[in-house]
PDB file of N, CA and C in Angstrom:
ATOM      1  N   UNK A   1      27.480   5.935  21.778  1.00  0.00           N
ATOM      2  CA  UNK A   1      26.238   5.635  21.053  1.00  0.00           C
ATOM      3  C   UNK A   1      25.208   6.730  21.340  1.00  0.00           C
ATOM      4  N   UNK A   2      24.493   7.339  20.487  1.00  0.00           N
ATOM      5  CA  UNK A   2      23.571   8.538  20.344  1.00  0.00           C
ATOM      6  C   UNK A   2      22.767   7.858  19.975  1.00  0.00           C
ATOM      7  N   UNK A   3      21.681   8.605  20.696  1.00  0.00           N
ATOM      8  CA  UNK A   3      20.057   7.927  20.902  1.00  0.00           C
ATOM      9  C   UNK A   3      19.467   8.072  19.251  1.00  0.00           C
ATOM     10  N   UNK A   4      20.263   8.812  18.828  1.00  0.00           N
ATOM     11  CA  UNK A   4      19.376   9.134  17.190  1.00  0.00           C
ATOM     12  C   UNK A   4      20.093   8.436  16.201  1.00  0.00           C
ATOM     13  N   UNK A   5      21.204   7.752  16.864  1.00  0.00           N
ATOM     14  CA  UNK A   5      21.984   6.220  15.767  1.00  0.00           C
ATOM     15  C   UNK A   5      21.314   4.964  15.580  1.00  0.00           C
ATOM     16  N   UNK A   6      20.176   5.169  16.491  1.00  0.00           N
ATOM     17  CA  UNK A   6      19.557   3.830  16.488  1.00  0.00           C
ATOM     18  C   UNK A   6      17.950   3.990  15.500  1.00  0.00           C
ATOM     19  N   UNK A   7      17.623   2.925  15.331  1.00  0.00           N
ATOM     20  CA  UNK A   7      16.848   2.361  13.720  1.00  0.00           C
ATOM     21  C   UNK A   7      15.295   3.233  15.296  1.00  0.00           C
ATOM     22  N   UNK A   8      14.295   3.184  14.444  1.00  0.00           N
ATOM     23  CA  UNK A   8      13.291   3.580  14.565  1.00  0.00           C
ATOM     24  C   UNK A   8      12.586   2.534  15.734  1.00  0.00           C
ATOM     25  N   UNK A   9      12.869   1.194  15.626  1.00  0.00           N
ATOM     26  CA  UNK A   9      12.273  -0.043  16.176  1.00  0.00           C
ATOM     27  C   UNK A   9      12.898   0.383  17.520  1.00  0.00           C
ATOM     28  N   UNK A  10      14.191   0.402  17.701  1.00  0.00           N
ATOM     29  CA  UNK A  10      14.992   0.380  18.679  1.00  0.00           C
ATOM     30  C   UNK A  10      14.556   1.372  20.463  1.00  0.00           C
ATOM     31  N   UNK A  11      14.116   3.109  18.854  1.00  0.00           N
ATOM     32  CA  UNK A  11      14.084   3.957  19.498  1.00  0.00           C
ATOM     33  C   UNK A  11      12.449   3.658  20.388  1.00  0.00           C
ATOM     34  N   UNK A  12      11.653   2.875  19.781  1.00  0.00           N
ATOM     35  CA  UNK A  12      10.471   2.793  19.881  1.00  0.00           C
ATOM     36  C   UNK A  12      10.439   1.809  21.071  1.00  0.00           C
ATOM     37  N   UNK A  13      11.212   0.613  21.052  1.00  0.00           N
ATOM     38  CA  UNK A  13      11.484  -0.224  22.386  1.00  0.00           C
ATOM     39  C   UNK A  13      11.922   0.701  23.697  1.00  0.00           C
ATOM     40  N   UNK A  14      13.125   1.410  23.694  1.00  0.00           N
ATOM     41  CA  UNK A  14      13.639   2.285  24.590  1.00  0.00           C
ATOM     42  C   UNK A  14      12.456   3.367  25.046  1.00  0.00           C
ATOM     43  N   UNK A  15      11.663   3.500  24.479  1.00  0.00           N
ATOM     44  CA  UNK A  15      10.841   4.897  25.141  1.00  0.00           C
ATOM     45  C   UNK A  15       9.461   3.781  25.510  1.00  0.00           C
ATOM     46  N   UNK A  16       8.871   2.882  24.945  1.00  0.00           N
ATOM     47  CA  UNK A  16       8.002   1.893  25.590  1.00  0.00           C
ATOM     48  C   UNK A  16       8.665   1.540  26.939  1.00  0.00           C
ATOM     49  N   UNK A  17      10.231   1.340  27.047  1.00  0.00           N
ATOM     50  CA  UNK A  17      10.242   0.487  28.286  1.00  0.00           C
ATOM     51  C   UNK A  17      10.612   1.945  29.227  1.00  0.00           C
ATOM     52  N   UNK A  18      10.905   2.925  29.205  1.00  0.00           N
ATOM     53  CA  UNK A  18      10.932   3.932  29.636  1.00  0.00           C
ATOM     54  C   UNK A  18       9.635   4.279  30.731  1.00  0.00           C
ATOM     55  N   UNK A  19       8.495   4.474  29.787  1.00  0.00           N
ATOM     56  CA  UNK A  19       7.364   4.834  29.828  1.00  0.00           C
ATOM     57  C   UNK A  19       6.917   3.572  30.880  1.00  0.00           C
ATOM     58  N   UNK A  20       7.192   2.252  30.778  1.00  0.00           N
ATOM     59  CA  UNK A  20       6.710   1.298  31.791  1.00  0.00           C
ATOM     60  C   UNK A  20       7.049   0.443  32.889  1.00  0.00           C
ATOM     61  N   UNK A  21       8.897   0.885  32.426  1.00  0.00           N
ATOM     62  CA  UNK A  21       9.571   0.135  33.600  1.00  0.00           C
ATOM     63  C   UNK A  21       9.426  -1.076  33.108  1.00  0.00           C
ATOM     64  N   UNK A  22       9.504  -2.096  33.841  1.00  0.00           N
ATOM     65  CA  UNK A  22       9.398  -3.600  33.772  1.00  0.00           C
ATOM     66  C   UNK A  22       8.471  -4.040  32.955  1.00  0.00           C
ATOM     67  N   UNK A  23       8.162  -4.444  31.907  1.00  0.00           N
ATOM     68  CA  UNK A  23       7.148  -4.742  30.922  1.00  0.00           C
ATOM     69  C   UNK A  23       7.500  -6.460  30.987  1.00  0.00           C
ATOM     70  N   UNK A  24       6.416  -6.617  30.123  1.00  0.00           N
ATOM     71  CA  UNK A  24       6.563  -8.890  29.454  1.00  0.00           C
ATOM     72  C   UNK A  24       6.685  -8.328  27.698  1.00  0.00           C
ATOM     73  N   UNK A  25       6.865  -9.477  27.255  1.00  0.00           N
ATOM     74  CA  UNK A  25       7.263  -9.073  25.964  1.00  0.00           C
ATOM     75  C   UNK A  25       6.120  -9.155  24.822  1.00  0.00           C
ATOM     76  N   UNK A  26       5.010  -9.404  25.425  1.00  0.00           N
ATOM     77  CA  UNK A  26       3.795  -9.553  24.572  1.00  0.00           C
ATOM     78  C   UNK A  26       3.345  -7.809  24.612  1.00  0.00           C
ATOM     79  N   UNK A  27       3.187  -7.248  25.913  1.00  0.00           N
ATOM     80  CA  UNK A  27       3.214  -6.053  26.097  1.00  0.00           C
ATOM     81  C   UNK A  27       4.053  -5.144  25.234  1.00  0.00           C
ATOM     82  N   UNK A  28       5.243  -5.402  25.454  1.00  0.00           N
ATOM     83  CA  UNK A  28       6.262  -4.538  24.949  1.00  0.00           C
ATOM     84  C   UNK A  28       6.248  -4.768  23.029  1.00  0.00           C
ATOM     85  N   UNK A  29       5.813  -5.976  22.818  1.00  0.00           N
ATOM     86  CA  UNK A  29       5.349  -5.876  20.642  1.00  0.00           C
ATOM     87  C   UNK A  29       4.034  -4.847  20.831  1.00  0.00           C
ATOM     88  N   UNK A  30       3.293  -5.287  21.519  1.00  0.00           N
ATOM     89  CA  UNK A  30       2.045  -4.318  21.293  1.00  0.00           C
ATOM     90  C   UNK A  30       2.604  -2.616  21.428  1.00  0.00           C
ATOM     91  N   UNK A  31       3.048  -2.424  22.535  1.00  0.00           N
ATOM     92  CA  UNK A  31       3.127  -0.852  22.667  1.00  0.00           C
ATOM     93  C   UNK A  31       3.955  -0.461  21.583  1.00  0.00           C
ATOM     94  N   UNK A  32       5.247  -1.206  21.047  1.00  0.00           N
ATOM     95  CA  UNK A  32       6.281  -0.894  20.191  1.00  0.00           C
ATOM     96  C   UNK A  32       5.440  -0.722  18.860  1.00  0.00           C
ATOM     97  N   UNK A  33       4.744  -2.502  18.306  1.00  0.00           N
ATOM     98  CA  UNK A  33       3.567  -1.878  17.310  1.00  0.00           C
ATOM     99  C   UNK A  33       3.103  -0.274  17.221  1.00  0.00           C
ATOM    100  N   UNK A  34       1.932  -0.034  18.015  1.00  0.00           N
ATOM    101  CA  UNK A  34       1.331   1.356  18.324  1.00  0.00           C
ATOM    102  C   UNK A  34       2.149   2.214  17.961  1.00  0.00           C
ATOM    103  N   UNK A  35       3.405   2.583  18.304  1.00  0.00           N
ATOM    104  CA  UNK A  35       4.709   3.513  18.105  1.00  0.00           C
ATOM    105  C   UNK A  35       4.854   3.537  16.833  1.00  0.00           C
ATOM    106  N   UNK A  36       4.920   2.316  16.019  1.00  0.00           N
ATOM    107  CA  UNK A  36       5.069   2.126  14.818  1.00  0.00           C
ATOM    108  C   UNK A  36       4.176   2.275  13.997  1.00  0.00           C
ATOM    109  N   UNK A  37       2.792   2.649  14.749  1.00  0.00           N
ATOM    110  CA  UNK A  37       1.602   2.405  13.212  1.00  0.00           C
ATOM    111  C   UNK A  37       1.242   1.285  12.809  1.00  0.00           C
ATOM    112  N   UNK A  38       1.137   0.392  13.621  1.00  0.00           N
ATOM    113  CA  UNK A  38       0.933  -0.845  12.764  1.00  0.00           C
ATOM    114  C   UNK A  38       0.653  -1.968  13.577  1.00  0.00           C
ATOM    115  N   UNK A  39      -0.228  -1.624  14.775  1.00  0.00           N
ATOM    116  CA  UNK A  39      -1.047  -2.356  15.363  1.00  0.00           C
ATOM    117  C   UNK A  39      -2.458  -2.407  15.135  1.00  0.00           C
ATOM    118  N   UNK A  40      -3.477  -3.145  15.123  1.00  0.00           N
ATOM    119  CA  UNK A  40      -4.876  -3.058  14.866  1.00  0.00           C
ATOM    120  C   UNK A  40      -5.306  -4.310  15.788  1.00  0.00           C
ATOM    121  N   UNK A  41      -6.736  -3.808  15.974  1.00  0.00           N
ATOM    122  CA  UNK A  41      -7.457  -4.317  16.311  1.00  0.00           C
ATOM    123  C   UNK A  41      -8.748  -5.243  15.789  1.00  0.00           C
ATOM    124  N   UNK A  42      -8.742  -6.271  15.692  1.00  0.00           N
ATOM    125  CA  UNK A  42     -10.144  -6.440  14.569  1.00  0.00           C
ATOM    126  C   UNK A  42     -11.179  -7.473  15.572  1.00  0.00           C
ATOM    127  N   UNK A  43     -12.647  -6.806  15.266  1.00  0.00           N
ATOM    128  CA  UNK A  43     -13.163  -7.719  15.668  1.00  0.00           C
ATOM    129  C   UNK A  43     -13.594  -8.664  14.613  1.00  0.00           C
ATOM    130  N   UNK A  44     -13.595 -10.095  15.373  1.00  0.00           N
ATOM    131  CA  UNK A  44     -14.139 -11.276  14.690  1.00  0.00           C
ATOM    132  C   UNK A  44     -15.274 -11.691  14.895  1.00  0.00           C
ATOM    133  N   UNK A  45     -16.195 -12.079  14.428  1.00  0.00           N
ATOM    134  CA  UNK A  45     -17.835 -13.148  15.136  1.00  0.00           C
ATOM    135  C   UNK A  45     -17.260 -14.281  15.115  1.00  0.00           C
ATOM    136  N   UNK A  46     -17.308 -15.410  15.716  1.00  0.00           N
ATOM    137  CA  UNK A  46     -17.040 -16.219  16.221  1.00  0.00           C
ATOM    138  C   UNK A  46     -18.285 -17.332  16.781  1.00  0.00           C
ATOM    139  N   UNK A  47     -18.932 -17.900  16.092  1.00  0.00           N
ATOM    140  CA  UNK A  47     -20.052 -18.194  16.594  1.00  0.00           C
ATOM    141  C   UNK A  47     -21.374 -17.237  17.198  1.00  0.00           C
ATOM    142  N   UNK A  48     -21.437 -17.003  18.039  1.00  0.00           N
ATOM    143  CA  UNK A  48     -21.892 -15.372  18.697  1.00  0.00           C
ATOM    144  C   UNK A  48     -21.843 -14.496  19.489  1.00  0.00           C
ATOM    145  N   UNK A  49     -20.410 -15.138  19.486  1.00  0.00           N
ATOM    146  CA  UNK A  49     -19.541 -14.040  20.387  1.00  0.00           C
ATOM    147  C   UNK A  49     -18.669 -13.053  19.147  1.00  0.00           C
ATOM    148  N   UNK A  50     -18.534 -11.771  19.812  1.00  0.00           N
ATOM    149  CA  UNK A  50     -17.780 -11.048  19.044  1.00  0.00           C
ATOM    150  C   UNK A  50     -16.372 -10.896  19.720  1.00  0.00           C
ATOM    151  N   UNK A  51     -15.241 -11.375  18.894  1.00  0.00           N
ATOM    152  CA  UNK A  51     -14.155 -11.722  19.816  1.00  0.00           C
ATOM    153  C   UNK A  51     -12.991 -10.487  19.158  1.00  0.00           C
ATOM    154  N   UNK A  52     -12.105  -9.624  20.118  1.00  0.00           N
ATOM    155  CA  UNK A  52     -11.391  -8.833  19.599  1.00  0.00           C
ATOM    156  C   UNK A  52      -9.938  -9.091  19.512  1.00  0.00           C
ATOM    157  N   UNK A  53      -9.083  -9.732  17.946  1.00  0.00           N
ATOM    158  CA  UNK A  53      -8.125 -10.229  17.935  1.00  0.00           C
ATOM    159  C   UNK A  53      -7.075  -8.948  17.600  1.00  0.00           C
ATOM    160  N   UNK A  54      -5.932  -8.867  18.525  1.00  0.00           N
ATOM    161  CA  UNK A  54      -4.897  -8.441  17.857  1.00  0.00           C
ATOM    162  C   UNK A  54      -3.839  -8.569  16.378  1.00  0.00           C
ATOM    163  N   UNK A  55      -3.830  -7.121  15.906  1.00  0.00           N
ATOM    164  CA  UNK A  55      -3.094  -7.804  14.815  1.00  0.00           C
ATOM    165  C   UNK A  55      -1.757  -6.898  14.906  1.00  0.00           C
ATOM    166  N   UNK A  56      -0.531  -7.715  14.977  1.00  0.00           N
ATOM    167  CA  UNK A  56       0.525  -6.690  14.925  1.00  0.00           C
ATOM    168  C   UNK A  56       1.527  -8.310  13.563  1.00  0.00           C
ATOM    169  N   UNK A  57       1.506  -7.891  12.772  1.00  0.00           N
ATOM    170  CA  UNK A  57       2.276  -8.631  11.793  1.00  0.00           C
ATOM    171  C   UNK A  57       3.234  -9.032  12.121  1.00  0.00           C
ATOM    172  N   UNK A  58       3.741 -10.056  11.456  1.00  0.00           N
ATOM    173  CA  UNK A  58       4.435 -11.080  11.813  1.00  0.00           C
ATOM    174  C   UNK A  58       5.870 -10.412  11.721  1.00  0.00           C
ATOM    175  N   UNK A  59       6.205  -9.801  10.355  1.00  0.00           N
ATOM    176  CA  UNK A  59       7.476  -8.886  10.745  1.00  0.00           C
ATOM    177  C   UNK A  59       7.592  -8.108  11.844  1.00  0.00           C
ATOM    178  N   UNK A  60       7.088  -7.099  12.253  1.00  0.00           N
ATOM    179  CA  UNK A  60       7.239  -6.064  12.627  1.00  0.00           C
ATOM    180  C   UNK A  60       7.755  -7.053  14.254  1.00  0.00           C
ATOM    181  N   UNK A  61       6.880  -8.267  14.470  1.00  0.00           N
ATOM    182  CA  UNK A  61       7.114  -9.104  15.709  1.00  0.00           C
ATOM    183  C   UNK A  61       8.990  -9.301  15.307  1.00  0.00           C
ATOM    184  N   UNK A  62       9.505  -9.785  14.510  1.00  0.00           N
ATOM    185  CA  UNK A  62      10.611 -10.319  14.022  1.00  0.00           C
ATOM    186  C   UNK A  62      11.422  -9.213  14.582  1.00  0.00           C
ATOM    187  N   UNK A  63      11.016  -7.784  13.628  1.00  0.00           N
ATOM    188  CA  UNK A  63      12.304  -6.719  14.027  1.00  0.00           C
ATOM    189  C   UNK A  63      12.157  -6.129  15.327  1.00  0.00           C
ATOM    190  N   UNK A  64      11.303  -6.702  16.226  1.00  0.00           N
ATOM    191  CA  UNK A  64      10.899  -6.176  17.383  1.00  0.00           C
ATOM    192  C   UNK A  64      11.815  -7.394  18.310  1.00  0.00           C
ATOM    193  N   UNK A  65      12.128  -8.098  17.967  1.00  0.00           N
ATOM    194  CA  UNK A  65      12.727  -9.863  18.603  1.00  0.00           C
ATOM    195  C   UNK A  65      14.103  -8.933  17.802  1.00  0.00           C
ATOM    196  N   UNK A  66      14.825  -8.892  16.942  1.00  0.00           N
ATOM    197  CA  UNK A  66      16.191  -9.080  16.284  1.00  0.00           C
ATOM    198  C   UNK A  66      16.718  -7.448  17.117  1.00  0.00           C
ATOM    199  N   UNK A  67      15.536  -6.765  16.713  1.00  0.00           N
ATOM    200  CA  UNK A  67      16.211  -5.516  17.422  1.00  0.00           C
ATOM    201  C   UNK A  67      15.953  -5.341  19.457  1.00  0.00           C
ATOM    202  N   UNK A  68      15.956  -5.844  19.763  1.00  0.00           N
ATOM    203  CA  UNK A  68      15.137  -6.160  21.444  1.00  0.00           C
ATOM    204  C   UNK A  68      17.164  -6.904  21.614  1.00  0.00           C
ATOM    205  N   UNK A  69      17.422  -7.592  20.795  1.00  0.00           N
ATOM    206  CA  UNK A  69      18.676  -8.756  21.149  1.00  0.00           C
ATOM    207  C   UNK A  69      19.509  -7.799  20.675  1.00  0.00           C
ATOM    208  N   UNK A  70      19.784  -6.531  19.942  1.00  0.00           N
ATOM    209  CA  UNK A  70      20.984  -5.983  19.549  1.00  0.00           C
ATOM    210  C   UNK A  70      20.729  -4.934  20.806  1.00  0.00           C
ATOM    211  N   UNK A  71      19.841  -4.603  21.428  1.00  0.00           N
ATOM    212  CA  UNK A  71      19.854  -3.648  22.486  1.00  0.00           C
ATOM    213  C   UNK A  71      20.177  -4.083  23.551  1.00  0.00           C
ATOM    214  N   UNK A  72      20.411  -5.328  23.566  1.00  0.00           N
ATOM    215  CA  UNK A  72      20.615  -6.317  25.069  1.00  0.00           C
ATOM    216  C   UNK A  72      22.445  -6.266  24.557  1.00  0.00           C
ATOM    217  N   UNK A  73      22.649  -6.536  23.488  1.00  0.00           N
ATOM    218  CA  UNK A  73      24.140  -6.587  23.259  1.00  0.00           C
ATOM    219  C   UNK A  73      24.719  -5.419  23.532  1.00  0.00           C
ATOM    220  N   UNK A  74      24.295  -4.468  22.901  1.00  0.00           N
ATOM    221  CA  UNK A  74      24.884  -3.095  23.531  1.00  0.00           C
ATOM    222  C   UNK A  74      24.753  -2.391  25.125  1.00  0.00           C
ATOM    223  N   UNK A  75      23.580  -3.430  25.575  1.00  0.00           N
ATOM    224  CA  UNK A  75      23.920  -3.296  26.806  1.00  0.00           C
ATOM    225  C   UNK A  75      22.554  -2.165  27.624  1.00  0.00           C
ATOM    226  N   UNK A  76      21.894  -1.885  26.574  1.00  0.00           N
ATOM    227  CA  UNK A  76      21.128  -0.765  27.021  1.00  0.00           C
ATOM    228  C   UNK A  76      19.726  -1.202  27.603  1.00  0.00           C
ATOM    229  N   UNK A  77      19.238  -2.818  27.220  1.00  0.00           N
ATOM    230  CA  UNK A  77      18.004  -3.099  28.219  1.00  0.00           C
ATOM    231  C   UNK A  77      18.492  -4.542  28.584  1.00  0.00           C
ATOM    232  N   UNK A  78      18.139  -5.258  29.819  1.00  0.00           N
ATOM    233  CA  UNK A  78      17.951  -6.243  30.373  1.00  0.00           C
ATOM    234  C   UNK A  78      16.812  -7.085  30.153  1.00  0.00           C
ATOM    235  N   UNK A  79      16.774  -8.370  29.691  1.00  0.00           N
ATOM    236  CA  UNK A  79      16.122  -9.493  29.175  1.00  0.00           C
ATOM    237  C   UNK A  79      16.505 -10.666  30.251  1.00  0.00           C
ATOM    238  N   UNK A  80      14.768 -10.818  31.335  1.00  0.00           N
ATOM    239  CA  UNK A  80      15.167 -12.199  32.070  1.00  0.00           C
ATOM    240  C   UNK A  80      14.107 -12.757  30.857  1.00  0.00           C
ATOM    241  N   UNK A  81      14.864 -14.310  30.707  1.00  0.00           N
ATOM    242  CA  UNK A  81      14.456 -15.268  30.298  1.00  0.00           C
ATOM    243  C   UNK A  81      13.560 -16.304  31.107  1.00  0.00           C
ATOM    244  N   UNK A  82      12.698 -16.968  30.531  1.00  0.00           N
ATOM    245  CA  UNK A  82      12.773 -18.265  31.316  1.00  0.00           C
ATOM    246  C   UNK A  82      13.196 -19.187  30.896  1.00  0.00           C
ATOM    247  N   UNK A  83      13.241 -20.543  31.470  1.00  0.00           N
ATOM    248  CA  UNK A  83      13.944 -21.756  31.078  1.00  0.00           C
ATOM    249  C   UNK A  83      14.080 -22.199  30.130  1.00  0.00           C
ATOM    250  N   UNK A  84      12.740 -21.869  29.296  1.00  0.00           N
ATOM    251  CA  UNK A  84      13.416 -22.633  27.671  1.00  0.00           C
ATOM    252  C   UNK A  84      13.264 -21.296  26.567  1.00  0.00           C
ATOM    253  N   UNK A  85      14.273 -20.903  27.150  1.00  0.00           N
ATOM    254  CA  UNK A  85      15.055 -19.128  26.594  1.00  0.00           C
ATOM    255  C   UNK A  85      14.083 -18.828  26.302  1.00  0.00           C
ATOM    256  N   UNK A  86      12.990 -18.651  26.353  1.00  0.00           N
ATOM    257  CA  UNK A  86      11.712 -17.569  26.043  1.00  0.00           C
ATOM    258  C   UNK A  86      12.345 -15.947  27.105  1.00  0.00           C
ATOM    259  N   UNK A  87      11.427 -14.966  25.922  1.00  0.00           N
ATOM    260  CA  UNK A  87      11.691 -13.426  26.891  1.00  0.00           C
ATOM    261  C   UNK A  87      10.683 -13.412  27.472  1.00  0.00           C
ATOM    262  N   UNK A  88      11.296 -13.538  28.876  1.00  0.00           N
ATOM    263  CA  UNK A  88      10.040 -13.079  29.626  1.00  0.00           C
ATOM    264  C   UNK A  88       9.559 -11.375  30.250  1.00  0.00           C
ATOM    265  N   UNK A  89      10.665 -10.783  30.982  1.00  0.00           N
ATOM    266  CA  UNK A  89      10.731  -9.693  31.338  1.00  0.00           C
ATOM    267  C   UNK A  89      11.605  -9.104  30.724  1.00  0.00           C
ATOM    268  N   UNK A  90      11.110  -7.145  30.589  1.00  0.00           N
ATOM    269  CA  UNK A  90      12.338  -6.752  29.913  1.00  0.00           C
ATOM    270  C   UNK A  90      12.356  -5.231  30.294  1.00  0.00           C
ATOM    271  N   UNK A  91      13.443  -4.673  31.004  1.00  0.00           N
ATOM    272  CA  UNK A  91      13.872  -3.659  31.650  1.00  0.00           C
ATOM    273  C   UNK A  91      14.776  -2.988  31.134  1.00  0.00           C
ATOM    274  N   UNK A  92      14.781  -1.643  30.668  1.00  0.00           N
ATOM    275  CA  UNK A  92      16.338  -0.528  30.851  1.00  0.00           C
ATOM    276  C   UNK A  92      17.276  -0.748  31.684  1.00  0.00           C
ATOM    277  N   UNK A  93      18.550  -1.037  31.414  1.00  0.00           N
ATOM    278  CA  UNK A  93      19.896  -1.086  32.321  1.00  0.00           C
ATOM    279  C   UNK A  93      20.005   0.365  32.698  1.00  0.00           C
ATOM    280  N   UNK A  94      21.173   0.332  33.820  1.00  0.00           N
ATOM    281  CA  UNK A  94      21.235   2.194  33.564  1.00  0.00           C
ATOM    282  C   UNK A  94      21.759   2.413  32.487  1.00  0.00           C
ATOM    283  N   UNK A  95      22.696   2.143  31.579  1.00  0.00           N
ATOM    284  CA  UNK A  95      23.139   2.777  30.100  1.00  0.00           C
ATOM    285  C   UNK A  95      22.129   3.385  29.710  1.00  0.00           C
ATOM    286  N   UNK A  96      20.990   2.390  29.508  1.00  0.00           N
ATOM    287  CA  UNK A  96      19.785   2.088  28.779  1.00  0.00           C
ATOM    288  C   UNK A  96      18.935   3.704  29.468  1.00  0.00           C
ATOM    289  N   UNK A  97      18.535   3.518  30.312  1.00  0.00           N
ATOM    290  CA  UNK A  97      18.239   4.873  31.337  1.00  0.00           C
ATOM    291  C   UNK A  97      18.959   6.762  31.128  1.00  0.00           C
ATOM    292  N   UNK A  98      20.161   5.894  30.950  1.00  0.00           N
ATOM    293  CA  UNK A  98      21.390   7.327  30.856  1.00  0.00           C
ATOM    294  C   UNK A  98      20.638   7.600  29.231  1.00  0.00           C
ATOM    295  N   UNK A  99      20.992   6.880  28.812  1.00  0.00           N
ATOM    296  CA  UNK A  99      20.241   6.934  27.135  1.00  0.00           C
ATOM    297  C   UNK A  99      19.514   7.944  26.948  1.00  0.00           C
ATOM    298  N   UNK A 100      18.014   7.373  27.376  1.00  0.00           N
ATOM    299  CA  UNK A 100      17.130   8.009  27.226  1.00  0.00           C
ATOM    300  C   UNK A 100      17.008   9.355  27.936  1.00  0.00           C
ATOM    301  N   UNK A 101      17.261   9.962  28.899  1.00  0.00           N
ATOM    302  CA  UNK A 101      17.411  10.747  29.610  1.00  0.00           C
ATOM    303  C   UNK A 101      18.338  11.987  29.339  1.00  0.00           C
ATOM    304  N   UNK A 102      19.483  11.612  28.005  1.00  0.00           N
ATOM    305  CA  UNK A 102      19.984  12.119  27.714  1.00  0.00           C
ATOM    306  C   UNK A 102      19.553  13.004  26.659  1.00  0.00           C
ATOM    307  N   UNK A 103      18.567  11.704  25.712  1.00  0.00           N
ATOM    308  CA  UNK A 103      17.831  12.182  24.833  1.00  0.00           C
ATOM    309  C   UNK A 103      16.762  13.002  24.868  1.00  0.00           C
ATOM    310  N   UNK A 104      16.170  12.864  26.359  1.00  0.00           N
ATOM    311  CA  UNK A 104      15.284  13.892  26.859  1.00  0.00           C
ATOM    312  C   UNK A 104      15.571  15.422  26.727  1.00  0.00           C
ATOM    313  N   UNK A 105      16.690  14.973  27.402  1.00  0.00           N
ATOM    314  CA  UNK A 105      16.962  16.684  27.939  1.00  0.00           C
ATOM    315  C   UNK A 105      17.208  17.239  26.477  1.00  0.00           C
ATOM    316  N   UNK A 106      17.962  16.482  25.523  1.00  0.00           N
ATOM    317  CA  UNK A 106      18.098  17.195  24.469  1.00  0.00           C
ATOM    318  C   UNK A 106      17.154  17.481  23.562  1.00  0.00           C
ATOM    319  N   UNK A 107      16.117  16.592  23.712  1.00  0.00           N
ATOM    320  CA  UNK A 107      14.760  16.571  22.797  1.00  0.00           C
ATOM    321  C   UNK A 107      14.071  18.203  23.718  1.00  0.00           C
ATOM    322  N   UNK A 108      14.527  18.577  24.806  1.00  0.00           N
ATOM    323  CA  UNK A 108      13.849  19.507  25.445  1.00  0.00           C
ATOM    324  C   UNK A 108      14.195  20.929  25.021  1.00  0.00           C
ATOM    325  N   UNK A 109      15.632  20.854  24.372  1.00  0.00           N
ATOM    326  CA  UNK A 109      16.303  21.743  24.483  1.00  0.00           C
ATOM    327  C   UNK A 109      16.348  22.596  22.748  1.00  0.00           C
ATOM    328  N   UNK A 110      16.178  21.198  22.094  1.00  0.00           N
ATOM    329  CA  UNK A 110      15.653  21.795  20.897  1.00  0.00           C
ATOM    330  C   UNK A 110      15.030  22.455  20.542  1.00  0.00           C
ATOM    331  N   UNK A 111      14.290  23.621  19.441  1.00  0.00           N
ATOM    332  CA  UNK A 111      13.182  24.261  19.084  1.00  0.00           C
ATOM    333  C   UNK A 111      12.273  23.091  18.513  1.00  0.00           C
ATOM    334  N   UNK A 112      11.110  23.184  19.356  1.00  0.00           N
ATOM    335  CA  UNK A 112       9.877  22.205  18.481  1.00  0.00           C
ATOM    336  C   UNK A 112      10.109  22.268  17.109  1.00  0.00           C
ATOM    337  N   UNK A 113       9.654  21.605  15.933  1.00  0.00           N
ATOM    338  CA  UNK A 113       9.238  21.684  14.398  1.00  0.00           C
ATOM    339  C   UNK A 113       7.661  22.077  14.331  1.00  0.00           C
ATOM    340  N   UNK A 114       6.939  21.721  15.625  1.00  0.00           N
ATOM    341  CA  UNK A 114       5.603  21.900  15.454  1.00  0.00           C
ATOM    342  C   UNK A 114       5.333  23.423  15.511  1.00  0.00           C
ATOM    343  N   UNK A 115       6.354  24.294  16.125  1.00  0.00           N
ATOM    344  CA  UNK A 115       5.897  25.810  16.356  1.00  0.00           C
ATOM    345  C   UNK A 115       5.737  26.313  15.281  1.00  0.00           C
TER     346      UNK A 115
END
């Protein structure tokens, strides 16, 4: 499996959990959002408080959940649960590690597009 076979969501989970090690999974939609473009912030008034709600859409939560469970199948991140199967924590296996690391060096080795 090559780091550049995988969908955009995937690649975006793997370098969030990279970047943080041990994450929760509220964390890990938000940063993955951001990656994706498609997190916001909005403030609300609320009586008279000004309250700042997250917005990361309801899909993007979905392919972030469907693709999070095909990366656990292949083996490349670790998902503890708690008791009533909620994700609670979620970590790189070493595959998951070898992965990215692999992709590093090769992302290093390439000529930029930006030059």
């Amino acid at each position: 499996m090559r780091f550049n076979k995988l969908n955009e969501v995937e690649k975006a989970i793997l370098l969030t959990l990279a970047e943080n090690g041990r994450i929760d999974y509220h964390e890990l939609q938000k940063e993955v959002a951001k990656k994706l473009d498609c997190y916001k912030v909005e403030e609300i008034a609320i009586f008279n408080f000004k309250v700042c709600v997250e917005k990361i859409p309801q899909s993007v939560k979905i392919r972030i959940g469907k693709r999070l469970r095909r990366l656990e199948k292949l083996g490349f991140v670790r998902i503890k649960y708690t008791w009533d199967e909620k994700i609670e924590k979620i970590k790189l296996s070493r595959k998951g590690v070898r992965l990215i690391s692999e992709f590093s060096e090769s992302s290093l080795q390439c000529p930029s597009m930006h030059s």
